[in-house]
PDB file of N, CA and C in Angstrom:
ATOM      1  N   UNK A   1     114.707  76.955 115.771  1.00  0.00           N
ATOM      2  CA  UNK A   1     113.384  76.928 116.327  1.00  0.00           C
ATOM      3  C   UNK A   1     112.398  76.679 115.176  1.00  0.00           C
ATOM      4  N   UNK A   2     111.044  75.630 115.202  1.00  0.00           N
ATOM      5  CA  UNK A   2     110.547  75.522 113.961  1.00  0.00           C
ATOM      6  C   UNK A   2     109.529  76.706 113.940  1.00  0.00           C
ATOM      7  N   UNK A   3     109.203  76.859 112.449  1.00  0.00           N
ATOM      8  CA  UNK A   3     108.801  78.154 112.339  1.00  0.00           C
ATOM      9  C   UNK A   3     107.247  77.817 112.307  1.00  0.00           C
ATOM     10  N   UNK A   4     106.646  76.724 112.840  1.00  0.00           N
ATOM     11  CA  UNK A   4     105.476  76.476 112.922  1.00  0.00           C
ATOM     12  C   UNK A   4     105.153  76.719 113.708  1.00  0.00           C
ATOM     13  N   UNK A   5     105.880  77.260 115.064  1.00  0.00           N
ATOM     14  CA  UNK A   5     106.070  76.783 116.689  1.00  0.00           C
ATOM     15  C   UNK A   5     105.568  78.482 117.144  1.00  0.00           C
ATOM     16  N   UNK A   6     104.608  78.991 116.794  1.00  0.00           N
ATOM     17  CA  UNK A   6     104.715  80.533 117.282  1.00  0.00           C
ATOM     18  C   UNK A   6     104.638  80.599 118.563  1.00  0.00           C
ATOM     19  N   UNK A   7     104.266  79.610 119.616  1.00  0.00           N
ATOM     20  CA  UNK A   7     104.096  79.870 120.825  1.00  0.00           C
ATOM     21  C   UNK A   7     105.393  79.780 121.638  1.00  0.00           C
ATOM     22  N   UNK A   8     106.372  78.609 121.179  1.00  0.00           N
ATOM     23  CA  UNK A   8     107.455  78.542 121.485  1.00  0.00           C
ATOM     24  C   UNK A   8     108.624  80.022 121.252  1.00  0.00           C
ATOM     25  N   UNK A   9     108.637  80.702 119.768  1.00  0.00           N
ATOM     26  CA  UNK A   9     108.999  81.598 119.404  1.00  0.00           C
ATOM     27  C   UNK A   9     108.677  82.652 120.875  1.00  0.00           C
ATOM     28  N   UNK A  10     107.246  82.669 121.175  1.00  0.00           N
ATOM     29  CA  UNK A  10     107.022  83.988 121.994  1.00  0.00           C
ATOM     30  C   UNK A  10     107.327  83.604 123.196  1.00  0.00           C
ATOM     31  N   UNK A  11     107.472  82.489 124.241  1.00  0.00           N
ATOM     32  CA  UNK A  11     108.098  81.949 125.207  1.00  0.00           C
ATOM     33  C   UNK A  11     109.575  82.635 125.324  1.00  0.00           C
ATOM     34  N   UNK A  12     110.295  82.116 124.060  1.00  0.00           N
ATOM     35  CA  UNK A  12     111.660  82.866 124.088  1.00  0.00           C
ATOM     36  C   UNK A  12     112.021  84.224 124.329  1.00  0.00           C
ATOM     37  N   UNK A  13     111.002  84.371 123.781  1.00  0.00           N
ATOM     38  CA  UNK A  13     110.846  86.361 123.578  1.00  0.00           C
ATOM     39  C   UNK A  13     110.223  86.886 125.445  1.00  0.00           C
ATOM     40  N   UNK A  14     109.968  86.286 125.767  1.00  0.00           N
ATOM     41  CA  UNK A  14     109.596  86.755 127.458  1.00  0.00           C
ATOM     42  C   UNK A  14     110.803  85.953 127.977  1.00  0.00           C
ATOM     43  N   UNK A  15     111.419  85.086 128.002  1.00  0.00           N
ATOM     44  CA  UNK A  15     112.329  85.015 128.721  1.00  0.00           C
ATOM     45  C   UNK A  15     113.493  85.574 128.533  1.00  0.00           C
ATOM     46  N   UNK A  16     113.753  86.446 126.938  1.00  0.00           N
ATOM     47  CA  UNK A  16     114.704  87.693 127.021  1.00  0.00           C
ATOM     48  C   UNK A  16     114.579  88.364 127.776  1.00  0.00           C
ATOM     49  N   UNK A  17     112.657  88.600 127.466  1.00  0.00           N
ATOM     50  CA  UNK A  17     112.657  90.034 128.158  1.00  0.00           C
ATOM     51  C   UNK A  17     113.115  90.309 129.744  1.00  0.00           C
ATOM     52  N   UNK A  18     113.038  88.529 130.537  1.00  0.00           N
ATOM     53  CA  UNK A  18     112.875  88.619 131.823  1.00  0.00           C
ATOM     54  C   UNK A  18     114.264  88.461 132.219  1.00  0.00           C
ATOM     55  N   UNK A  19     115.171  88.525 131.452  1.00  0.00           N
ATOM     56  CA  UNK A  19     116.844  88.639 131.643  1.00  0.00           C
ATOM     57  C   UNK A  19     117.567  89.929 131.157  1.00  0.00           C
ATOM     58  N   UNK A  20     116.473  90.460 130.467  1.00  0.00           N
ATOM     59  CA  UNK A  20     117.060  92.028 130.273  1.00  0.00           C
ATOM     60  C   UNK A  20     117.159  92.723 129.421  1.00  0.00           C
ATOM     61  N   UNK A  21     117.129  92.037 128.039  1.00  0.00           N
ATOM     62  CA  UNK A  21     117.330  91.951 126.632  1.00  0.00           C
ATOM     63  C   UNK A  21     116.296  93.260 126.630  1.00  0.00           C
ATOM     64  N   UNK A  22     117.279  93.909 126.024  1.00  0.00           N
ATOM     65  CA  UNK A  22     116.216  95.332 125.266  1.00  0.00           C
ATOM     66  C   UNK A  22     115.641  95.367 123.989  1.00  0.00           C
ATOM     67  N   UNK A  23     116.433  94.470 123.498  1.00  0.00           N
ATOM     68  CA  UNK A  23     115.671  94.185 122.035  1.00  0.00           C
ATOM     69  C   UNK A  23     115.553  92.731 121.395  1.00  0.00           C
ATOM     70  N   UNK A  24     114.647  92.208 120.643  1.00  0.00           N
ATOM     71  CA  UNK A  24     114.986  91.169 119.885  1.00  0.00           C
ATOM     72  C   UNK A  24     114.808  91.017 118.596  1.00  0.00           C
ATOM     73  N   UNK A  25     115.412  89.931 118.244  1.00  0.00           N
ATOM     74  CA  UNK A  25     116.153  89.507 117.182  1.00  0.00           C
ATOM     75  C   UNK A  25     115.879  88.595 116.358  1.00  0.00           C
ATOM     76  N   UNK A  26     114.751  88.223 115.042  1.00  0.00           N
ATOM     77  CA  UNK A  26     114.102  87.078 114.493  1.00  0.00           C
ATOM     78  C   UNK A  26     114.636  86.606 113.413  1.00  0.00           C
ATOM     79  N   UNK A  27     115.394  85.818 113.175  1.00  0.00           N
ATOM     80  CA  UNK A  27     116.646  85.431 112.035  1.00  0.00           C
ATOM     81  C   UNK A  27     115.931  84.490 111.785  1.00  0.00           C
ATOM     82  N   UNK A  28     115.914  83.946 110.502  1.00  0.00           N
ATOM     83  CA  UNK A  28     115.506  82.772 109.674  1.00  0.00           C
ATOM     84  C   UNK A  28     117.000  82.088 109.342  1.00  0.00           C
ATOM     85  N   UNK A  29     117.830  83.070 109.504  1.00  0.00           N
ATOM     86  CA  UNK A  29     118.870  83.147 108.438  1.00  0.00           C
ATOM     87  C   UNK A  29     119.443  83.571 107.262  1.00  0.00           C
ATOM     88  N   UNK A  30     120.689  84.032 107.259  1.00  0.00           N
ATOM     89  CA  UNK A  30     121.264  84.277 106.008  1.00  0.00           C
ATOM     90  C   UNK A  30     121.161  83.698 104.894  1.00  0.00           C
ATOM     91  N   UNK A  31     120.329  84.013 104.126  1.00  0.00           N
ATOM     92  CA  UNK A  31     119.675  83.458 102.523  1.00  0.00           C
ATOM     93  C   UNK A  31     118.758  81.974 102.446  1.00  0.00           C
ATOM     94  N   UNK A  32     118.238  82.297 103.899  1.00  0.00           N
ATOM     95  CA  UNK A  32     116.896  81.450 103.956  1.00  0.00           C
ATOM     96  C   UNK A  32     115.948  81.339 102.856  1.00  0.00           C
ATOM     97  N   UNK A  33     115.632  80.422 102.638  1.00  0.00           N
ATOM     98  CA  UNK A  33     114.578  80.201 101.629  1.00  0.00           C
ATOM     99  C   UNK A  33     112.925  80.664 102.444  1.00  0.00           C
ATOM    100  N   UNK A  34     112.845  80.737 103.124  1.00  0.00           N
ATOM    101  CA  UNK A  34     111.691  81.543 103.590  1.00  0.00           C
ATOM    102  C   UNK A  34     112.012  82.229 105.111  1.00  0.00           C
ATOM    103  N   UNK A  35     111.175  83.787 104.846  1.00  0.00           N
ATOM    104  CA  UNK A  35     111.483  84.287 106.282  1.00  0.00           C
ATOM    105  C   UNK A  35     110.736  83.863 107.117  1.00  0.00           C
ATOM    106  N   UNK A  36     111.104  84.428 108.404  1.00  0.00           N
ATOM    107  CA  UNK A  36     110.254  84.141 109.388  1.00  0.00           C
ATOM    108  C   UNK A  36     108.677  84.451 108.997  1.00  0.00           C
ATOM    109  N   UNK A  37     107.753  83.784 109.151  1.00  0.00           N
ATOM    110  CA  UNK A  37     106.465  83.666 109.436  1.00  0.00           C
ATOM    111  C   UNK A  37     105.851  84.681 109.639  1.00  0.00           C
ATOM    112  N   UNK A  38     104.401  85.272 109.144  1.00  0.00           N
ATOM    113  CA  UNK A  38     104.093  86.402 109.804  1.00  0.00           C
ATOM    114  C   UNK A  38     103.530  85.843 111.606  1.00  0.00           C
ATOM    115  N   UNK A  39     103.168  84.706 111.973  1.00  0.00           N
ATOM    116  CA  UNK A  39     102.334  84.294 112.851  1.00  0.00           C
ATOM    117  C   UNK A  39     103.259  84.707 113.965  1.00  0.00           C
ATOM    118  N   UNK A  40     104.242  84.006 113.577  1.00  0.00           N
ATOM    119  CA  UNK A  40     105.928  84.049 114.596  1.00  0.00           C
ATOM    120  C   UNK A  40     105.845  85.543 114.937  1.00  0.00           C
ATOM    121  N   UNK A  41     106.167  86.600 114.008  1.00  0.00           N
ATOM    122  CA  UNK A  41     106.538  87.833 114.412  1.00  0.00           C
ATOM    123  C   UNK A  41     105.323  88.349 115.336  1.00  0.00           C
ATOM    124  N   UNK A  42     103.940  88.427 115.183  1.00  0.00           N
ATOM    125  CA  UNK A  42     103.131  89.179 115.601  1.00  0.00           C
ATOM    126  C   UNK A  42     102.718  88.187 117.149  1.00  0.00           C
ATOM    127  N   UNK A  43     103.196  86.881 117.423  1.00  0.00           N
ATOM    128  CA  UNK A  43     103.562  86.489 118.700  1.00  0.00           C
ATOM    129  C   UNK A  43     104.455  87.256 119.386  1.00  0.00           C
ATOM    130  N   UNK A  44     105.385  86.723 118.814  1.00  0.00           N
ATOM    131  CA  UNK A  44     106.615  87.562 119.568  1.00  0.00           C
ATOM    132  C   UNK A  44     106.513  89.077 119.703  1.00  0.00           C
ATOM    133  N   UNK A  45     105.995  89.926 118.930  1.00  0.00           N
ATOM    134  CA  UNK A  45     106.208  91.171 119.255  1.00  0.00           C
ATOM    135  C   UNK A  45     104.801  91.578 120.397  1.00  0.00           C
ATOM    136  N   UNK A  46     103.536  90.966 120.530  1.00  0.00           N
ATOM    137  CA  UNK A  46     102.946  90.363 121.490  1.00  0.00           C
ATOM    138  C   UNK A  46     103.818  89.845 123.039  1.00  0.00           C
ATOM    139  N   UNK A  47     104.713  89.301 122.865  1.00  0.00           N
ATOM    140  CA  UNK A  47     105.684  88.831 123.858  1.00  0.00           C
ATOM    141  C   UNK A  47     106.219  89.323 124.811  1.00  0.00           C
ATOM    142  N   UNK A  48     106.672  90.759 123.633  1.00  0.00           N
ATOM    143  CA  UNK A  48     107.652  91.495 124.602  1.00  0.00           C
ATOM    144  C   UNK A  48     106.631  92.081 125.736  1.00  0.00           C
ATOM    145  N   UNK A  49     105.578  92.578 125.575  1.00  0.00           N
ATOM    146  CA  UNK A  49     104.373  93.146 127.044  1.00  0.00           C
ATOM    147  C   UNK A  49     105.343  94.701 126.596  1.00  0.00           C
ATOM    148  N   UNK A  50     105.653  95.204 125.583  1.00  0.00           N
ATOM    149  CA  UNK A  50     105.933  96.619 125.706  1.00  0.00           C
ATOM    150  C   UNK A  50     106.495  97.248 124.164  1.00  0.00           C
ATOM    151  N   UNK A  51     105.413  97.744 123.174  1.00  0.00           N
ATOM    152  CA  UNK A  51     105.473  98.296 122.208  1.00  0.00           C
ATOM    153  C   UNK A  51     106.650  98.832 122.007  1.00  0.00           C
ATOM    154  N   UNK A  52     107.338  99.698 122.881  1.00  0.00           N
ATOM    155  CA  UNK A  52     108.836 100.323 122.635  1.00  0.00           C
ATOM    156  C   UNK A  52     109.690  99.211 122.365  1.00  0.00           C
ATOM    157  N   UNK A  53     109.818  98.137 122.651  1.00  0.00           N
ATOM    158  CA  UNK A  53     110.617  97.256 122.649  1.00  0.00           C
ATOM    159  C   UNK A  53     111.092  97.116 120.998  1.00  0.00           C
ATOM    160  N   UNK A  54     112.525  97.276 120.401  1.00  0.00           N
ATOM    161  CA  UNK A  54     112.501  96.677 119.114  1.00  0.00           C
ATOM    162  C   UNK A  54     112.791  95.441 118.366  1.00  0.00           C
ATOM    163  N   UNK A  55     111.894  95.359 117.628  1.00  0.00           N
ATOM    164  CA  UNK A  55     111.749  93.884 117.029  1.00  0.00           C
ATOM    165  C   UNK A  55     112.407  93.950 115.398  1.00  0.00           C
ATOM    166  N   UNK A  56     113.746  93.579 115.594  1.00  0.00           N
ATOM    167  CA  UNK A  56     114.079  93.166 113.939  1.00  0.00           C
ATOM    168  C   UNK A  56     113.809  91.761 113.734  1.00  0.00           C
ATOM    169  N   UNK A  57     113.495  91.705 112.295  1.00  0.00           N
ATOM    170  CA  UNK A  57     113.189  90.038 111.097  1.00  0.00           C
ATOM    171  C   UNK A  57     114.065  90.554 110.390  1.00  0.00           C
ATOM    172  N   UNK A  58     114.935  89.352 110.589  1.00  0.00           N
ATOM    173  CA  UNK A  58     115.965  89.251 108.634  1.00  0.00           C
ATOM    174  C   UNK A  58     115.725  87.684 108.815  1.00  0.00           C
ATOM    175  N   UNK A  59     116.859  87.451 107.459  1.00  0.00           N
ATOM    176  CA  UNK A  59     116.465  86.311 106.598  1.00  0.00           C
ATOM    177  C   UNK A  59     115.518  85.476 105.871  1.00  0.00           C
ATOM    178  N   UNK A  60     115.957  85.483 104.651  1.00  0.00           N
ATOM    179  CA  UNK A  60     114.646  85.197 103.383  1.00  0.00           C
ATOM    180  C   UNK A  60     113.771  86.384 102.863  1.00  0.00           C
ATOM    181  N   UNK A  61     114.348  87.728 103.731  1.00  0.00           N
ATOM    182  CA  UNK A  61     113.210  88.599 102.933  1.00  0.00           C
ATOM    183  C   UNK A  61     114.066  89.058 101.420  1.00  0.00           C
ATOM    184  N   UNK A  62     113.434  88.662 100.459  1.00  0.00           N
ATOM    185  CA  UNK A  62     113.966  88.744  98.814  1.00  0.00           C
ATOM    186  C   UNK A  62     112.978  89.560  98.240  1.00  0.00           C
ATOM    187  N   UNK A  63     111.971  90.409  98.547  1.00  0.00           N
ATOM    188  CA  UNK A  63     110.869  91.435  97.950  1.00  0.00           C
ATOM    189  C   UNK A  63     110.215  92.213  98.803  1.00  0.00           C
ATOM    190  N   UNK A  64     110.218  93.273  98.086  1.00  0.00           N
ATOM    191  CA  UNK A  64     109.422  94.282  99.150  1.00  0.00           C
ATOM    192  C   UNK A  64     108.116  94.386  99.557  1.00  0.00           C
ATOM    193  N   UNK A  65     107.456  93.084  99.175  1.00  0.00           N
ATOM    194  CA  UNK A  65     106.228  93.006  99.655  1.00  0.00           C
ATOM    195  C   UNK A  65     106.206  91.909 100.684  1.00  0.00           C
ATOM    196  N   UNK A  66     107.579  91.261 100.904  1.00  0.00           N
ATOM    197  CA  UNK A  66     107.756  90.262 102.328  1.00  0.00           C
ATOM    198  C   UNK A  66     108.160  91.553 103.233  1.00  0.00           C
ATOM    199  N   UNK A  67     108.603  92.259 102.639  1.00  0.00           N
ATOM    200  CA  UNK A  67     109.624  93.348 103.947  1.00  0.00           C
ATOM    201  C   UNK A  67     108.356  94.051 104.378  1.00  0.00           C
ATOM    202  N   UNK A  68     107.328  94.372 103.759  1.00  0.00           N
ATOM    203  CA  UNK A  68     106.352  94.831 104.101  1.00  0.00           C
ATOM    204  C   UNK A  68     105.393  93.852 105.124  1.00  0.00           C
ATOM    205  N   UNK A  69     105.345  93.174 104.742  1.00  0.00           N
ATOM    206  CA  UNK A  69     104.365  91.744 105.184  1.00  0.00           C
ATOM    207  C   UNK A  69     105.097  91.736 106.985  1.00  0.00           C
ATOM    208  N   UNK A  70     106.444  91.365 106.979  1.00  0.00           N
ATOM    209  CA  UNK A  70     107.188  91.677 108.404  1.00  0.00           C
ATOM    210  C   UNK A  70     106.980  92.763 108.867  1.00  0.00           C
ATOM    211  N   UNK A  71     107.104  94.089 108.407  1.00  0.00           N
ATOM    212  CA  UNK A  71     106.566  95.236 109.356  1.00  0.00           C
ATOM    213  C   UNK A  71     104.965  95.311 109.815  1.00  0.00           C
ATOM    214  N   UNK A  72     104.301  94.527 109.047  1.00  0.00           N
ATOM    215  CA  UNK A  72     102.508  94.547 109.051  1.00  0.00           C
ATOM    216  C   UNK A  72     102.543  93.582 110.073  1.00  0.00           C
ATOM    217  N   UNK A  73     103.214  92.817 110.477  1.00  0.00           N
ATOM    218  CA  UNK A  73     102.849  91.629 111.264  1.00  0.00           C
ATOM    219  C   UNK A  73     104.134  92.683 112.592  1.00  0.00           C
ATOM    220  N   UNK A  74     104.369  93.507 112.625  1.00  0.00           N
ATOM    221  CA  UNK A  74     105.718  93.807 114.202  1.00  0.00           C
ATOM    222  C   UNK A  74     106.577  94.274 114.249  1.00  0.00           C
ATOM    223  N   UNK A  75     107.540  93.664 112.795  1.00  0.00           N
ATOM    224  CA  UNK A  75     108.935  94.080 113.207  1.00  0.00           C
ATOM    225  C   UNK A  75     109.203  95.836 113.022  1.00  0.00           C
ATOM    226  N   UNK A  76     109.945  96.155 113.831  1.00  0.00           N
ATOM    227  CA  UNK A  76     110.089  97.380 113.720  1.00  0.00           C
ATOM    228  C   UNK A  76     111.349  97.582 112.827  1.00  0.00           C
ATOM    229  N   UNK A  77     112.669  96.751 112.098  1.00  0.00           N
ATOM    230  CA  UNK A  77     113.562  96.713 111.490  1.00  0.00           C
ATOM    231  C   UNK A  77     113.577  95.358 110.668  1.00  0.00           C
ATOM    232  N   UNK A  78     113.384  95.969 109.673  1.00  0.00           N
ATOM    233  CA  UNK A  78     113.749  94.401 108.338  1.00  0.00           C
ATOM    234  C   UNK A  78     114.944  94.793 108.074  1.00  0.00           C
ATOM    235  N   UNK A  79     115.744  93.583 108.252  1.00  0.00           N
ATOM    236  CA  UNK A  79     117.191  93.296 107.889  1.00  0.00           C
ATOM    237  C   UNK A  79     117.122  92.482 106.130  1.00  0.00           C
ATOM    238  N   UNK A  80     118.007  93.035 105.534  1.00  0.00           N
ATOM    239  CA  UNK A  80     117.711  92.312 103.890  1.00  0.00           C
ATOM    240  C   UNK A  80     119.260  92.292 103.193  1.00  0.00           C
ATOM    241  N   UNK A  81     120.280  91.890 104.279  1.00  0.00           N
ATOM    242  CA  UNK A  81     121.884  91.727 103.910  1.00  0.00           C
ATOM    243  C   UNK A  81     121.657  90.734 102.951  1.00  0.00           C
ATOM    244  N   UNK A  82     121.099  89.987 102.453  1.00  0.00           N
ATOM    245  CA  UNK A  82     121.685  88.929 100.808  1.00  0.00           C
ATOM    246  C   UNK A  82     120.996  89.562  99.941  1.00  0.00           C
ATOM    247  N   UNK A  83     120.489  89.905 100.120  1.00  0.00           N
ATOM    248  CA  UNK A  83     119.476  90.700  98.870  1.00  0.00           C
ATOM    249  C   UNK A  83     120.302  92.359  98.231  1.00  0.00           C
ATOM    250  N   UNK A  84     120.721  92.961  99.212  1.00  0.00           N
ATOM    251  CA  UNK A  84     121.552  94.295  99.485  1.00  0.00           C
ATOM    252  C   UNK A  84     123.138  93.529  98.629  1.00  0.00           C
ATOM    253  N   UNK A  85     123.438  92.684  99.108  1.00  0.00           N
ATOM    254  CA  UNK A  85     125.102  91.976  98.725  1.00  0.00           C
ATOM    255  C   UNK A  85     125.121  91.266  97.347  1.00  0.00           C
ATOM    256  N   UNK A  86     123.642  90.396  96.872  1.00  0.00           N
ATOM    257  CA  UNK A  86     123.570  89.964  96.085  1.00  0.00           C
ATOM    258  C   UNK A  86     122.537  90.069  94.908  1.00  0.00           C
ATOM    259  N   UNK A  87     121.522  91.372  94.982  1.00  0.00           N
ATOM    260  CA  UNK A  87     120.782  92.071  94.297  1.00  0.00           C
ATOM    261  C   UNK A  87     119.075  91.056  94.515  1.00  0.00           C
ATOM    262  N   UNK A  88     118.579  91.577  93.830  1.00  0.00           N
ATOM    263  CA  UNK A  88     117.006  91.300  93.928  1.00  0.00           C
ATOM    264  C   UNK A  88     116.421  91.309  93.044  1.00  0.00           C
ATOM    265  N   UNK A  89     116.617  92.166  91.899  1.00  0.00           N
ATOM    266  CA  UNK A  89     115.685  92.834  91.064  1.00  0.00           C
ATOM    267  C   UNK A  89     114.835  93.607  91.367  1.00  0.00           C
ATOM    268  N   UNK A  90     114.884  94.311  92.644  1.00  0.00           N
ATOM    269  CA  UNK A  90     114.328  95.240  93.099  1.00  0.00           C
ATOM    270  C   UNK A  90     115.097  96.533  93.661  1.00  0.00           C
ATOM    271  N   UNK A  91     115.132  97.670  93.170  1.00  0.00           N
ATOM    272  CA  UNK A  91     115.808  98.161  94.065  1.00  0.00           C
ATOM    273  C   UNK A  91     116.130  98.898  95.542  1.00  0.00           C
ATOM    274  N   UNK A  92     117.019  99.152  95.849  1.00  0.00           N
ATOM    275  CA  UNK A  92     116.515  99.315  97.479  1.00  0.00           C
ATOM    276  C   UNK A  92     115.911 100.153  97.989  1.00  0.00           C
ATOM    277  N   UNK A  93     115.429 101.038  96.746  1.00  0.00           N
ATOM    278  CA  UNK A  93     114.303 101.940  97.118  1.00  0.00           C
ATOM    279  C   UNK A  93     113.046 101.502  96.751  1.00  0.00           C
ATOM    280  N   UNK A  94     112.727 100.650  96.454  1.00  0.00           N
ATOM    281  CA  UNK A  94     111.404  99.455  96.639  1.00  0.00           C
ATOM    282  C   UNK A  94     111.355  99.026  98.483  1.00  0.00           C
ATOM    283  N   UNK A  95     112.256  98.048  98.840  1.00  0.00           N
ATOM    284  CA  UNK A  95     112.767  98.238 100.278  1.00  0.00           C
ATOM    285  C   UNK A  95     111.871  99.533 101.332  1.00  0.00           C
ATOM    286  N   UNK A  96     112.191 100.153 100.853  1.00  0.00           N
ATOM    287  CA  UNK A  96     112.416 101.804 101.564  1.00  0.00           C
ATOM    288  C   UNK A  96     110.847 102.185 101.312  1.00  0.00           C
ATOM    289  N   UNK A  97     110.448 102.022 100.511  1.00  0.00           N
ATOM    290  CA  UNK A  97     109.025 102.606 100.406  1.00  0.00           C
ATOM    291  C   UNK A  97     108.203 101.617 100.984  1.00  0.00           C
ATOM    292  N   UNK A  98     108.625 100.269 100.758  1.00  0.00           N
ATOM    293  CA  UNK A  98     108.113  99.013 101.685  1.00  0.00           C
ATOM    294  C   UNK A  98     107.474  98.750 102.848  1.00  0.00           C
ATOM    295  N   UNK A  99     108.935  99.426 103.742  1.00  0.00           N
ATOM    296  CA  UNK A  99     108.782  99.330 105.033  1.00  0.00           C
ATOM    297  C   UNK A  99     108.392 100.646 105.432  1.00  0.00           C
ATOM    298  N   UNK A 100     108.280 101.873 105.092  1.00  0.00           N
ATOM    299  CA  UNK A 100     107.852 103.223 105.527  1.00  0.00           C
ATOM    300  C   UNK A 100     106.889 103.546 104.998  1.00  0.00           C
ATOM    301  N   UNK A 101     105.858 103.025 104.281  1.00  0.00           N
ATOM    302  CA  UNK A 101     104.337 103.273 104.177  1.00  0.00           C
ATOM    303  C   UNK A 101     103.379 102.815 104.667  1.00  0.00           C
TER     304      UNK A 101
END
């Protein structure tokens, strides 16, 4: 999906919701060179029509000020498996203070 496309992104995200999907899911991909968008996430989590709903972003987040940037814009879970497998220079308690402040 292009990541320019936020309206398309949130289209998808209501037609989970209208098939049942309890949660969704915003992948860039595994060792994406950039994550998802903040525009994308704060559509989509807009989308769902219900705050409880959870919203994970992985792929491309490589610093804890993108993992932050994704929770400021929705997601309720940053996923950061290449960064965790293949280091950062940050450690994962950078991560951790990131997303919980």
């Amino acid at each position: 999906m292009p990541a320019d496309k936020p309206e398309l992104a949130a289209a998808h995200t209501m037609a989970a919701r209208l098939i049942g999907m309890q949660a969704i899911f915003l992948d860039a991909g595994s060792g994406a060179e950039r994550p998802v968008p903040a525009v994308v996430i704060r559509a989509c989590r807009a989308a769902t029509g219900d705050p409880a709903v959870p919203l994970f972003v992985g792929g491309g987040i490589r610093a804890p000020e993108q993992a932050r940037a994704a929770r400021a814009a929705g997601a309720d879970f940053v996923v950061i498996g290449t960064v965790v497998e293949q280091g950062s220079g940050h450690g994962l308690d950078a991560f951790v203070q990131a997303v919980c402040s």
